[in-house]
Protein backbone atom coordinates (compact mmCIF):
# COMPACT_ATOMS: atom_id res chain seq x y z
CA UNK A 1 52.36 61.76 80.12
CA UNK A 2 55.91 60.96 79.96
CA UNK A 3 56.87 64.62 79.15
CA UNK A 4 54.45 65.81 81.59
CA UNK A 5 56.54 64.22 84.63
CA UNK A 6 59.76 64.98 83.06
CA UNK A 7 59.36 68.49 83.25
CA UNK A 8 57.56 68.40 86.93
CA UNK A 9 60.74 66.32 87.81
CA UNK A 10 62.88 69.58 86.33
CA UNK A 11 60.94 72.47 87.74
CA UNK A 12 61.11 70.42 91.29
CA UNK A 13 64.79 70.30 91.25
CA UNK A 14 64.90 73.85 90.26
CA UNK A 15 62.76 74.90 92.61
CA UNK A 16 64.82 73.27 95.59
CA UNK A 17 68.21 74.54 94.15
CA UNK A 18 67.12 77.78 94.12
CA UNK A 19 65.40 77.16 98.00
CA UNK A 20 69.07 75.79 99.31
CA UNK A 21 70.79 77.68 97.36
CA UNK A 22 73.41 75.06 96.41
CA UNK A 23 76.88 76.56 95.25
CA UNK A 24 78.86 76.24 92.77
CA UNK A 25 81.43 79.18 93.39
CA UNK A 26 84.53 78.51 94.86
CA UNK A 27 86.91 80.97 96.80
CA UNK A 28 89.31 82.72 94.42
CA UNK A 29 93.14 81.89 95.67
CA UNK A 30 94.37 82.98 92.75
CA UNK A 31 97.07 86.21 92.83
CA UNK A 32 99.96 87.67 95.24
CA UNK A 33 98.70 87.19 99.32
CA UNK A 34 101.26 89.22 101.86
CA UNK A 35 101.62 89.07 105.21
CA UNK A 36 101.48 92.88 105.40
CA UNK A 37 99.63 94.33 102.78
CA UNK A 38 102.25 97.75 102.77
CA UNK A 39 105.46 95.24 101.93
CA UNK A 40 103.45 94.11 98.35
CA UNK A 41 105.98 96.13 96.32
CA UNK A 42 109.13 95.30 98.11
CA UNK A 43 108.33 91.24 97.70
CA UNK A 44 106.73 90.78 94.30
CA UNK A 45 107.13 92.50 90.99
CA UNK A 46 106.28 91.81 87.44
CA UNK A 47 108.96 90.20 84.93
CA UNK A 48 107.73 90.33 81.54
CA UNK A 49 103.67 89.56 82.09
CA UNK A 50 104.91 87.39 85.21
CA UNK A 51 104.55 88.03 88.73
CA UNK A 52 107.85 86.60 90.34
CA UNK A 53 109.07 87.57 94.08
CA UNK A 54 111.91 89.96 94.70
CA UNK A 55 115.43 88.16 95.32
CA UNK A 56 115.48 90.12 99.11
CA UNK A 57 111.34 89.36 99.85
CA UNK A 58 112.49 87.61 102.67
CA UNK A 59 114.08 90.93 104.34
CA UNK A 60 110.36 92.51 104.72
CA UNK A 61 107.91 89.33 104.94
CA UNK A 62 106.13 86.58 103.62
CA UNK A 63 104.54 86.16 100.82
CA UNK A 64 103.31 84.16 98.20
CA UNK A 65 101.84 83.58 94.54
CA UNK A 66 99.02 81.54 93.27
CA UNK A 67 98.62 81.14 89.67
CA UNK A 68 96.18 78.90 88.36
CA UNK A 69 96.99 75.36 89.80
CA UNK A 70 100.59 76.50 90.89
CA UNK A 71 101.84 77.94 94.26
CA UNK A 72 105.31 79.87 94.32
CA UNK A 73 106.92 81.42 97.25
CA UNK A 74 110.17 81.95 97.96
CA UNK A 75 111.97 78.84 98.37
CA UNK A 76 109.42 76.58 97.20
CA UNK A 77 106.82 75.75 94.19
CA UNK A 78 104.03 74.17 94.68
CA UNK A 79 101.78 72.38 92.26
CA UNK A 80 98.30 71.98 93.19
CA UNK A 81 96.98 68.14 93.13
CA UNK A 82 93.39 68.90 94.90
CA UNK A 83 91.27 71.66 96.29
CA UNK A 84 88.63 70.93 99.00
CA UNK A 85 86.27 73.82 100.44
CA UNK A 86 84.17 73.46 103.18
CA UNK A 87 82.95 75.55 105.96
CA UNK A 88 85.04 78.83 105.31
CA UNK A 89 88.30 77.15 105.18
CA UNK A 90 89.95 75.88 101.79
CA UNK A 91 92.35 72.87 101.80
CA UNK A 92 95.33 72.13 99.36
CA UNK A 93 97.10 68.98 98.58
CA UNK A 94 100.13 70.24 96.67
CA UNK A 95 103.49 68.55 95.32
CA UNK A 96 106.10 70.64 96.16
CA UNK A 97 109.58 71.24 95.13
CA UNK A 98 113.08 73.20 95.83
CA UNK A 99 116.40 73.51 95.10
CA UNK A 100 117.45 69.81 97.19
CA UNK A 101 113.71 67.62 97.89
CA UNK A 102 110.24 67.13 96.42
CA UNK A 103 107.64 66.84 98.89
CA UNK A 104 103.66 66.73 99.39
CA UNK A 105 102.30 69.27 101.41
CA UNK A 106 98.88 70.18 102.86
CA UNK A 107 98.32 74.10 102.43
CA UNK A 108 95.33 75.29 104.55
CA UNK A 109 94.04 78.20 105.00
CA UNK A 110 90.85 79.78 106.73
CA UNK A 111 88.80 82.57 104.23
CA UNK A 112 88.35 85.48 106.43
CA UNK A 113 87.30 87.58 103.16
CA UNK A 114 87.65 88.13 99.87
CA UNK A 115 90.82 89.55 100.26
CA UNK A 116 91.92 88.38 103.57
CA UNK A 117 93.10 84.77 104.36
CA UNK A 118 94.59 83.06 107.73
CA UNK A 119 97.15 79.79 107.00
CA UNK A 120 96.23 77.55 109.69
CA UNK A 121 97.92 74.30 110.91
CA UNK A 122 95.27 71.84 111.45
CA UNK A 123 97.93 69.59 113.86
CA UNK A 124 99.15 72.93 115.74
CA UNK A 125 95.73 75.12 116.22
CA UNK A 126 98.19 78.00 118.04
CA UNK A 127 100.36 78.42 114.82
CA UNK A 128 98.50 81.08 111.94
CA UNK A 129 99.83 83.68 109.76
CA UNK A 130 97.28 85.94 108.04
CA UNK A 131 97.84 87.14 104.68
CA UNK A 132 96.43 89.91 102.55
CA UNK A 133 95.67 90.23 98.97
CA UNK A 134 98.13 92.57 97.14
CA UNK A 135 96.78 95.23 94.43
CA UNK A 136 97.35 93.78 90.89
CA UNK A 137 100.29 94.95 89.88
């Protein structure tokens, strides 16, 4: 009898997680985002199997890298301490460092697509920059 309700208990909870729909998959940040998709060769290139900025990527745009749990751009890296998604937008808390402070900073951005994001400013709802996916390179 024991068994019995066991598995009713199972094919229940499968049957409502495939009803809701409940998901596990999480936007992929990962790669080179630019904030004009025709400048991705003039601000990042590969060293070695590395994709690193250019020295002048600041001449044609912004830009950025995400790599795993790690956020580089040009003045700063960023090391990702959490992740929240929720409602189309995707929130980092991040440690980041350059050349004269270490600082925490909250990255958020607004998933327009797959390959299309919008940095928003959750204090300053006028301030966004939207940034495109590059080609792997």
């Amino acid at each position: 009898m024991m068994i019995l309700s066991s598995a009713r208990i199972l094919l229940i909870s499968s049957a409502i997680f495939l009803l809701f729909g409940v998901s596990a998959h999480s936007f992929e940040l990962n790669g080179a985002w630019a904030n004009d998709p025709s400048i991705c060769g003039k601000i990042f290139v590969k060293r070695n199997t590395k994709l690193v900025m250019t020295k002048d990527a600041d001449n044609y745009g912004s830009g950025f890298i995400v790599d795993g749990n790690q956020v580089r751009g040009k003045i700063a890296t960023c090391n990702i301490k959490s992740r929240k998604e929720e409602a189309g937008l995707a929130h980092l808390i991040t440690s980041c460092s350059t050349d004269v402070a270490l600082q925490a900073v909250q990255l958020s951005f607004k998933i327009d697509s797959e390959n299309q994001i919008t940095r928003i400013f959750p204090g300053a709802p006028e301030m966004s920059t939207s940034y495109t996916r590059c080609p792997t390179q």
